[in-house]
PDB file of N, CA and C in Angstrom:
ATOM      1  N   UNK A   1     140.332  99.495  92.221  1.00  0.00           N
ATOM      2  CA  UNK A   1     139.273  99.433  91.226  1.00  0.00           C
ATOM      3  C   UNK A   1     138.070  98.640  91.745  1.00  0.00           C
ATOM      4  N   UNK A   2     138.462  97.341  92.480  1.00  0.00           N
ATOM      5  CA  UNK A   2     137.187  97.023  93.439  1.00  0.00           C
ATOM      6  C   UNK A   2     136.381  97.350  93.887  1.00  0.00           C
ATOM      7  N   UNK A   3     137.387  98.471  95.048  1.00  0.00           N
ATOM      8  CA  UNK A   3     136.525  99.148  95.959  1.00  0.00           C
ATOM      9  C   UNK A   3     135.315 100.256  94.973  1.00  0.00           C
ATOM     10  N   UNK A   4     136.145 100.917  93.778  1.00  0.00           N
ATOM     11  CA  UNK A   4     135.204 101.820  93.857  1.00  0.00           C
ATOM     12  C   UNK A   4     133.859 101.444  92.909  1.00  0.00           C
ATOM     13  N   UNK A   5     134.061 100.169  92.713  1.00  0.00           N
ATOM     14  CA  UNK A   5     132.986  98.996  91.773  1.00  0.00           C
ATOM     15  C   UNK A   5     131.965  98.920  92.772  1.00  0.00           C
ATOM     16  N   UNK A   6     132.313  98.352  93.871  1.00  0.00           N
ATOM     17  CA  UNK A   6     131.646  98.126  94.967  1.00  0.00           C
ATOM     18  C   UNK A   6     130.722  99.658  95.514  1.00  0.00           C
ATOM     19  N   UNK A   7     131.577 100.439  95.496  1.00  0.00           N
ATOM     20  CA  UNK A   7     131.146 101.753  96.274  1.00  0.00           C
ATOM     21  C   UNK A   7     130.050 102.258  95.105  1.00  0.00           C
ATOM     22  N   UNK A   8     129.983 101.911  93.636  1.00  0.00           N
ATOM     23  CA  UNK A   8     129.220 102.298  92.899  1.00  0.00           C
ATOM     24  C   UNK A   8     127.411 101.732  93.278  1.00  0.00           C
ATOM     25  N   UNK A   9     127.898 100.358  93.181  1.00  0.00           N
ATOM     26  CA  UNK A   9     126.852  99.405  93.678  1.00  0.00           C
ATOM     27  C   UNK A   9     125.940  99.301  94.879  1.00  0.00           C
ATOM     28  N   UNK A  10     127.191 100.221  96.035  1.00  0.00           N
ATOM     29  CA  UNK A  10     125.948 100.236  96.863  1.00  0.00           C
ATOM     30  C   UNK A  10     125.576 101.743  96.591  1.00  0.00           C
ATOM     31  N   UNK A  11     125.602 102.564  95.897  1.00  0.00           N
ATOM     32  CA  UNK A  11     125.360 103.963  95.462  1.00  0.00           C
ATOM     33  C   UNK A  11     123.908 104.073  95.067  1.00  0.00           C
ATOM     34  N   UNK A  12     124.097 102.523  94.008  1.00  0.00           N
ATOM     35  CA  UNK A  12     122.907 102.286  93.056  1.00  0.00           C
ATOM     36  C   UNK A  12     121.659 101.681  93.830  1.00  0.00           C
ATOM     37  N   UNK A  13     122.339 101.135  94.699  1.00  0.00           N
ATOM     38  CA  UNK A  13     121.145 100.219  95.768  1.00  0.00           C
ATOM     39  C   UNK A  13     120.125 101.887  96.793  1.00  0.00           C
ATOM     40  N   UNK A  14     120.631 102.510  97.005  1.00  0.00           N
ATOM     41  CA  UNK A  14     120.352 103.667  97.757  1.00  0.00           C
ATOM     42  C   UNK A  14     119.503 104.410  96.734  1.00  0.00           C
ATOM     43  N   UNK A  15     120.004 104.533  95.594  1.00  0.00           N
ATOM     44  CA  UNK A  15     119.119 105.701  94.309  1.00  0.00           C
ATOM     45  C   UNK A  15     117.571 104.671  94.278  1.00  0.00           C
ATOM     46  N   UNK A  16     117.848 103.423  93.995  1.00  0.00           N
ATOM     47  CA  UNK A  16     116.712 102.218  93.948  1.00  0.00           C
ATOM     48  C   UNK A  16     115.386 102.367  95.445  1.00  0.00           C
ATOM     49  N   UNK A  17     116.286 102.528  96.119  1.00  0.00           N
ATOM     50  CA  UNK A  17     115.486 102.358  97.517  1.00  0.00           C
ATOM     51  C   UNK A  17     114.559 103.619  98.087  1.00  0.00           C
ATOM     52  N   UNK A  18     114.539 104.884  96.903  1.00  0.00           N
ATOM     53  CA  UNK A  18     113.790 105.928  97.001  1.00  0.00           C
ATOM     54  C   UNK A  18     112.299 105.614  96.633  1.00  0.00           C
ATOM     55  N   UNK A  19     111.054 105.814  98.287  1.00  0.00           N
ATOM     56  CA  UNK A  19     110.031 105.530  98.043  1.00  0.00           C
ATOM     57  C   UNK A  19     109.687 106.381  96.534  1.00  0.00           C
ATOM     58  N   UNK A  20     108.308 105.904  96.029  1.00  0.00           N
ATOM     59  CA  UNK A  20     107.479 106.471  95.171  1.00  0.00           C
ATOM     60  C   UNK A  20     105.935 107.259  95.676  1.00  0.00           C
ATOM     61  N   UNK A  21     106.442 108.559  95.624  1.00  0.00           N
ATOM     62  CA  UNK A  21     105.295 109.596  96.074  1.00  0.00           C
ATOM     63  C   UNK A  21     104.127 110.022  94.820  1.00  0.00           C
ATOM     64  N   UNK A  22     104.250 109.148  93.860  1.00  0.00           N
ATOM     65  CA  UNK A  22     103.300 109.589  92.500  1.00  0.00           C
ATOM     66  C   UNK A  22     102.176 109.269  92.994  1.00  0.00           C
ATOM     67  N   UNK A  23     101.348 109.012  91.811  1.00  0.00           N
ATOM     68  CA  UNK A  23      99.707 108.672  91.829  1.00  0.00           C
ATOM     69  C   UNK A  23      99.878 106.925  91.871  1.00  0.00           C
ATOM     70  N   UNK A  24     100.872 106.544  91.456  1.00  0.00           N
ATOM     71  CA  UNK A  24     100.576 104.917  91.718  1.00  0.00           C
ATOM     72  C   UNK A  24     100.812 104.626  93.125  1.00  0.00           C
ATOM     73  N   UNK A  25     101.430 105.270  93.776  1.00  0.00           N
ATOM     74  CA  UNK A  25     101.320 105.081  95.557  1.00  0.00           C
ATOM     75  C   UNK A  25     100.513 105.192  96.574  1.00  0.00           C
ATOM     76  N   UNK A  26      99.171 105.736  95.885  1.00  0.00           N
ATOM     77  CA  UNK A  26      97.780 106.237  96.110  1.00  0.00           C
ATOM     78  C   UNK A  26      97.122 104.619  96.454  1.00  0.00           C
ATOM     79  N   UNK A  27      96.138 104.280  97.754  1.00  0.00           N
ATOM     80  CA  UNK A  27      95.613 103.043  98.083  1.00  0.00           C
ATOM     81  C   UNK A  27      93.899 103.868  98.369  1.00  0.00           C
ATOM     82  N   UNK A  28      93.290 102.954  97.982  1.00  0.00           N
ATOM     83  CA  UNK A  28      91.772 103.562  97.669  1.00  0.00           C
ATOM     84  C   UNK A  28      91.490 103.159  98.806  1.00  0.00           C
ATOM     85  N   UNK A  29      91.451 102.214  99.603  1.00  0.00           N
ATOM     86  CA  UNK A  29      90.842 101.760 100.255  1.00  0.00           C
ATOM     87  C   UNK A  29      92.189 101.868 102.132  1.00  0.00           C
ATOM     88  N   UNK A  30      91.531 102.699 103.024  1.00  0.00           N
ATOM     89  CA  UNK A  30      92.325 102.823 103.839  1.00  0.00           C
ATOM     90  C   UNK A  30      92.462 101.272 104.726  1.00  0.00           C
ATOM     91  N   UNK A  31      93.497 100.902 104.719  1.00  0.00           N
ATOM     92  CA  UNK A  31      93.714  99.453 105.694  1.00  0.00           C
ATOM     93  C   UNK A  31      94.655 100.088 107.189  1.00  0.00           C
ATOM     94  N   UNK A  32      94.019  99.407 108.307  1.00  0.00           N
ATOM     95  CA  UNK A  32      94.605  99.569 109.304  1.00  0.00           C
ATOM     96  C   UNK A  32      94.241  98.450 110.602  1.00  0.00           C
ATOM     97  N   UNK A  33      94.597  98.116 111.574  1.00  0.00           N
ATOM     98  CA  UNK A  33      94.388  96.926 112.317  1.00  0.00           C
ATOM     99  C   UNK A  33      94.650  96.087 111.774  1.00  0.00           C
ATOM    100  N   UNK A  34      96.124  95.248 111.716  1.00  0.00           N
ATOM    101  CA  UNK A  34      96.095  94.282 110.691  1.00  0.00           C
ATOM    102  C   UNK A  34      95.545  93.808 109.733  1.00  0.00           C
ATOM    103  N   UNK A  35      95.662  94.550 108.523  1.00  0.00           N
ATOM    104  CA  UNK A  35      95.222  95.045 107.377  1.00  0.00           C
ATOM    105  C   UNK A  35      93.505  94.544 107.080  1.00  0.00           C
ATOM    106  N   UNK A  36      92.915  95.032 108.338  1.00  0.00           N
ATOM    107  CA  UNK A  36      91.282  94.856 107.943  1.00  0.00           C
ATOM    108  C   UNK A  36      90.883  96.467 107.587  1.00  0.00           C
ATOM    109  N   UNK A  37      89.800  95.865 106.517  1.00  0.00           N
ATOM    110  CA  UNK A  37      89.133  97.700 106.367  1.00  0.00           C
ATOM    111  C   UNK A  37      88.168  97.746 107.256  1.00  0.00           C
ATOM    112  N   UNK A  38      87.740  98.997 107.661  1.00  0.00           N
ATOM    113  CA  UNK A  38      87.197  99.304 108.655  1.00  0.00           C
ATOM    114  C   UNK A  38      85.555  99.196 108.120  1.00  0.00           C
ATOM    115  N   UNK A  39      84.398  99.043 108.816  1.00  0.00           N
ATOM    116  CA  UNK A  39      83.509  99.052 108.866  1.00  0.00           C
ATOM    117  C   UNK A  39      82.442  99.811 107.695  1.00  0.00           C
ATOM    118  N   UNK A  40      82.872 101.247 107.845  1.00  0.00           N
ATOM    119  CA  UNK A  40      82.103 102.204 107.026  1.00  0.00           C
ATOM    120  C   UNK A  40      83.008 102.101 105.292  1.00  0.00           C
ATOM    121  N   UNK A  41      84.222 101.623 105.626  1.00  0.00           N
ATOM    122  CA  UNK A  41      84.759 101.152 104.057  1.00  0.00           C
ATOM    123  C   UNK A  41      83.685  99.944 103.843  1.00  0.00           C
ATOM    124  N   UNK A  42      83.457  99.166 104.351  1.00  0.00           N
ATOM    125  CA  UNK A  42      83.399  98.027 103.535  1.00  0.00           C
ATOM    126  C   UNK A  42      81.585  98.343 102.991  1.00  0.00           C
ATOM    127  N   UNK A  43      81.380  99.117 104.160  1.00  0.00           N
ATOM    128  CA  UNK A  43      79.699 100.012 103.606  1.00  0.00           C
ATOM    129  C   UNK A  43      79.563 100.707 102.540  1.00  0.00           C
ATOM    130  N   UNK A  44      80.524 101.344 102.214  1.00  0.00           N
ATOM    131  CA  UNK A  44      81.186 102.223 100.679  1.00  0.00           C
ATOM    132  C   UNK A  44      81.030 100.828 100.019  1.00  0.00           C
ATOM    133  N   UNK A  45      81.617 100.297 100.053  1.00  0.00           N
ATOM    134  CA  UNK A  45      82.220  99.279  98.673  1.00  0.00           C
ATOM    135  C   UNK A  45      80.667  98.624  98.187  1.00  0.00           C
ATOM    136  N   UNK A  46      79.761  98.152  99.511  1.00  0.00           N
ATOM    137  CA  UNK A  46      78.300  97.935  99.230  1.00  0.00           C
ATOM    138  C   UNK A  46      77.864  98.932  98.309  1.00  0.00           C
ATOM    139  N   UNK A  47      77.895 100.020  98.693  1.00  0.00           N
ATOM    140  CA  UNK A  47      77.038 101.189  98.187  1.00  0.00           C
ATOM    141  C   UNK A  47      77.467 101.643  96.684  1.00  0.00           C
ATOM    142  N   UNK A  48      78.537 100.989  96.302  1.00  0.00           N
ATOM    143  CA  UNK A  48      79.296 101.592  94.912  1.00  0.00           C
ATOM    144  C   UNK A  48      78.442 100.442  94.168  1.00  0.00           C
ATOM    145  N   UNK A  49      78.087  99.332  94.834  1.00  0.00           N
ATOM    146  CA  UNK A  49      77.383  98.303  93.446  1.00  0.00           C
ATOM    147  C   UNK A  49      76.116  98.752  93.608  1.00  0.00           C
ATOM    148  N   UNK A  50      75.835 100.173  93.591  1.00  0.00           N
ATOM    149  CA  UNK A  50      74.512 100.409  92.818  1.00  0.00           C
ATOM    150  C   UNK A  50      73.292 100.519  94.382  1.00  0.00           C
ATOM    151  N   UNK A  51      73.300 100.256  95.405  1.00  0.00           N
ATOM    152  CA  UNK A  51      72.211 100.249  96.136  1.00  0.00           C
ATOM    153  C   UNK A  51      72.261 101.758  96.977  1.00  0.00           C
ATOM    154  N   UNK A  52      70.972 102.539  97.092  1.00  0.00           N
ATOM    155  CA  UNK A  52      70.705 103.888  97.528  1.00  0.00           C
ATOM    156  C   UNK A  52      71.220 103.884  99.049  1.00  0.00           C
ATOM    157  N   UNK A  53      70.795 102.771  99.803  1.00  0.00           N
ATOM    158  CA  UNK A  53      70.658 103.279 101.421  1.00  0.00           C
ATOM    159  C   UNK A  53      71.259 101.290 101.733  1.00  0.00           C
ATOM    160  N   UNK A  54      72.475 101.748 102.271  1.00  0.00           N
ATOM    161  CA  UNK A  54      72.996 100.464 103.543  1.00  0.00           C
ATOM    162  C   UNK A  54      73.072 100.626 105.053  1.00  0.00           C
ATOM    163  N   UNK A  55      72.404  99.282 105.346  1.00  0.00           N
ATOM    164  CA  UNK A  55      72.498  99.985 106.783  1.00  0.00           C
ATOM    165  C   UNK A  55      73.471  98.512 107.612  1.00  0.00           C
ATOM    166  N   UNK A  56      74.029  99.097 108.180  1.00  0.00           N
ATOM    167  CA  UNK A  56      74.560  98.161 109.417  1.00  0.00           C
ATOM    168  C   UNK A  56      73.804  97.277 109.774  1.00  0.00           C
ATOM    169  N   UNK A  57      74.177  95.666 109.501  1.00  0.00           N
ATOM    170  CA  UNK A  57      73.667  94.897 110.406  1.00  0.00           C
ATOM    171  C   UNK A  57      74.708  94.371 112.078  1.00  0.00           C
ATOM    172  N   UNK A  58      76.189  94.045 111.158  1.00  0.00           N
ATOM    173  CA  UNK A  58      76.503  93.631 112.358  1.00  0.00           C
ATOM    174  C   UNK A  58      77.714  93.891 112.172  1.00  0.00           C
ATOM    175  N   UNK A  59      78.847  94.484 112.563  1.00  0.00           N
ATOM    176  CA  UNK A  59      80.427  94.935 112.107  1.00  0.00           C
ATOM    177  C   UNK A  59      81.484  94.771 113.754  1.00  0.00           C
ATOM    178  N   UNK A  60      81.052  93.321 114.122  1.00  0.00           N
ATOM    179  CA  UNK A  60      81.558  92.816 115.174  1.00  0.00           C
ATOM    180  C   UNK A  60      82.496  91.975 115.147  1.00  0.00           C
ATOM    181  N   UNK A  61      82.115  90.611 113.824  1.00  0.00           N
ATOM    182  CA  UNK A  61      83.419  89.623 113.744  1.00  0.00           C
ATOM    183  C   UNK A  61      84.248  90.506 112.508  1.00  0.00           C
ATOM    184  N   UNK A  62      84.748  89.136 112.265  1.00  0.00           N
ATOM    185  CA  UNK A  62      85.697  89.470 110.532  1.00  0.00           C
ATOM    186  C   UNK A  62      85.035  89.612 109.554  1.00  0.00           C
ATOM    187  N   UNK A  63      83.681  89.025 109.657  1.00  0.00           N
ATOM    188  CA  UNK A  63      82.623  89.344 108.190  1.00  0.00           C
ATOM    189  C   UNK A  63      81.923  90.357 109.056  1.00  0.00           C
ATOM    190  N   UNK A  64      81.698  91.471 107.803  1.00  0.00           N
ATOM    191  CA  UNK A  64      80.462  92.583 108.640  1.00  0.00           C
ATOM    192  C   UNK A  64      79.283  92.215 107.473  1.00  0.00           C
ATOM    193  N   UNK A  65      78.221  92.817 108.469  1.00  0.00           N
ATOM    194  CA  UNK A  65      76.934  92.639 107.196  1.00  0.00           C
ATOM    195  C   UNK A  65      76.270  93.512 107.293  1.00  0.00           C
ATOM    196  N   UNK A  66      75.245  93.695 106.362  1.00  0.00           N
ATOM    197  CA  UNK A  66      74.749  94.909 105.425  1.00  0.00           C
ATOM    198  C   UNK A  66      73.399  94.296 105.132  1.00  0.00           C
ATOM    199  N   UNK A  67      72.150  95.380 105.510  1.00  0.00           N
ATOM    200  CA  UNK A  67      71.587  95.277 104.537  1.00  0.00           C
ATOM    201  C   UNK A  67      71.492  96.750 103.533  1.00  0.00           C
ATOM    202  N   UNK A  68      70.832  95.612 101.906  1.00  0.00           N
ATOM    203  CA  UNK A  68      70.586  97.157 101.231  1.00  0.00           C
ATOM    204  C   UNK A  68      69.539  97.432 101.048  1.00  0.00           C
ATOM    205  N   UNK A  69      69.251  97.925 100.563  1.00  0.00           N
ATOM    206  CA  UNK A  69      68.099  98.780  99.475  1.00  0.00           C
ATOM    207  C   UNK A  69      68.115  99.233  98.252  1.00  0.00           C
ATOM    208  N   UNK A  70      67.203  98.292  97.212  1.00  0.00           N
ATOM    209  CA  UNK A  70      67.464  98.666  96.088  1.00  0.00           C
ATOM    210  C   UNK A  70      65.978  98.316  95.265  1.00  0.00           C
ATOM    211  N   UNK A  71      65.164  99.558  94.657  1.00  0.00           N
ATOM    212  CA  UNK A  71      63.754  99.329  93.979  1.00  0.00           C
ATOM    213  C   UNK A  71      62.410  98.472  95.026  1.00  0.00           C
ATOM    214  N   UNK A  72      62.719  99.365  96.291  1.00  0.00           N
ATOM    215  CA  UNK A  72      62.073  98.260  97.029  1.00  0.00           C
ATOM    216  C   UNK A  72      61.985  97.343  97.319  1.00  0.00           C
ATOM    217  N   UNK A  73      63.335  96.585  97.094  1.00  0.00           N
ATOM    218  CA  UNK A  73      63.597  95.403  98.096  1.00  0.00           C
ATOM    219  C   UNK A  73      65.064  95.215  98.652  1.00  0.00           C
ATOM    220  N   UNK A  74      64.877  94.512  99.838  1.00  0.00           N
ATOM    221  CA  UNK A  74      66.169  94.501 100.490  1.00  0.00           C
ATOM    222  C   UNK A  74      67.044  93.034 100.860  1.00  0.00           C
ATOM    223  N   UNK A  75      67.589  93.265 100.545  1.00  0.00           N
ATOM    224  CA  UNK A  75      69.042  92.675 100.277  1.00  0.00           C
ATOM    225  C   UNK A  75      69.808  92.240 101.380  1.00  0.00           C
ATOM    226  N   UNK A  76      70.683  91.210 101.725  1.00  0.00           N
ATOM    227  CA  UNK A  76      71.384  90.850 102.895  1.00  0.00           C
ATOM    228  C   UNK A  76      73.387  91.153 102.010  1.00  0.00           C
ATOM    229  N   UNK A  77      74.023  91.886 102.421  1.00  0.00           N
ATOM    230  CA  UNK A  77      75.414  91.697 101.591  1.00  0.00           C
ATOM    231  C   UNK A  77      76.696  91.246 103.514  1.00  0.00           C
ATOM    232  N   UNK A  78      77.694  90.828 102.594  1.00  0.00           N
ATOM    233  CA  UNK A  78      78.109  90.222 103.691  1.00  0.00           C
ATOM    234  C   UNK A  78      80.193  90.483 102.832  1.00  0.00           C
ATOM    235  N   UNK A  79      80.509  91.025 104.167  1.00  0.00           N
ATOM    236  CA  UNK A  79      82.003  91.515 103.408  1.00  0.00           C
ATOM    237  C   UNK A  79      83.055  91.015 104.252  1.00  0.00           C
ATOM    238  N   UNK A  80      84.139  90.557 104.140  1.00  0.00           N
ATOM    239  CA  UNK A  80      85.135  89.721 104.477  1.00  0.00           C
ATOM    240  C   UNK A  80      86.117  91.199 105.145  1.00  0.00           C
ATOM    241  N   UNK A  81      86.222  91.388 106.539  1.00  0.00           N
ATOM    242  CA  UNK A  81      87.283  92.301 106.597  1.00  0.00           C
ATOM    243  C   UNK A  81      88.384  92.378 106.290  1.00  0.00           C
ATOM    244  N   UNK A  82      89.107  91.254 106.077  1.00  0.00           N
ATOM    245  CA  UNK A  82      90.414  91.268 105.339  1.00  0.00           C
ATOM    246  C   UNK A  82      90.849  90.872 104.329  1.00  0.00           C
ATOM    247  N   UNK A  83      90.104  90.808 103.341  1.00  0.00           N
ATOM    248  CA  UNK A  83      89.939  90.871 102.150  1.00  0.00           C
ATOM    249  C   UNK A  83      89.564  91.073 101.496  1.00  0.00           C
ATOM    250  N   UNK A  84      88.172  92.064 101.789  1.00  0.00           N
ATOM    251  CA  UNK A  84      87.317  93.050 100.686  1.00  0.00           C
ATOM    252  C   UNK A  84      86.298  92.438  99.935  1.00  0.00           C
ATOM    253  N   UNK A  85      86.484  90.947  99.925  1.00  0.00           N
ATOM    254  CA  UNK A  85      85.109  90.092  98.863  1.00  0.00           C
ATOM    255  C   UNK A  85      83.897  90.720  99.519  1.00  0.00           C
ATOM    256  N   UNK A  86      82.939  90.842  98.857  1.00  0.00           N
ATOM    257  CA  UNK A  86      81.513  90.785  99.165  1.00  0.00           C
ATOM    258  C   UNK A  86      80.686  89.572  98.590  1.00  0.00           C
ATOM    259  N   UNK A  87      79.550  89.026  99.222  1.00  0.00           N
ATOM    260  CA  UNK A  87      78.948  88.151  98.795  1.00  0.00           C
ATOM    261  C   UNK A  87      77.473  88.742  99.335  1.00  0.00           C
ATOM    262  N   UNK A  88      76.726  88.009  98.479  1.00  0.00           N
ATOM    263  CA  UNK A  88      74.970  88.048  98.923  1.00  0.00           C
ATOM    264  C   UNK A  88      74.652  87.275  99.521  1.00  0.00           C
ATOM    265  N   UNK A  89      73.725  87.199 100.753  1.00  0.00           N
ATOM    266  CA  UNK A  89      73.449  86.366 101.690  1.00  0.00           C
ATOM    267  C   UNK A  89      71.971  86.067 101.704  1.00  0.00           C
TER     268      UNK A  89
END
């Protein structure tokens, strides 16, 4: 009766351990190189708060920077590669 207590349990551990292929397994943002986003992501994420045209300033260290454009004036934004914050500079 043990054994087949046991044999249930690890039955249940195996049914548990089936990835999830739904829509909650879906990641918006692609991470790769020890989980930094890449360059032109972190240019998206600028461009979603509203500014027409970003351009590359510098996507060399761990912070990349940006400028924008927005109503004729431009903007310095500055994004953390491994962690997605943006700040204004």
């Amino acid at each position: 009766m043990k054994k087949l207590a046991a044999l249930a349990a690890i039955a249940s551990l195996f049914v548990l351990a089936v990835p999830d292929t739904g829509a909650e397994a879906k990641v918006k943002y692609r991470i790769k190189n020890d989980y930094k986003i890449s360059c032109n992501t972190a240019r998206h994420k600028v461009r979603e708060m509203g500014f027409k045209t970003v351009k590359v300033k510098s996507c060399i260290s761990t912070v990349y920077s940006f400028f924008a454009f927005r109503n004729g004036r431009t903007y310095v934004f500055y994004v953390h590669s491994r962690t997605g914050s943006i700040w204004q500079g």
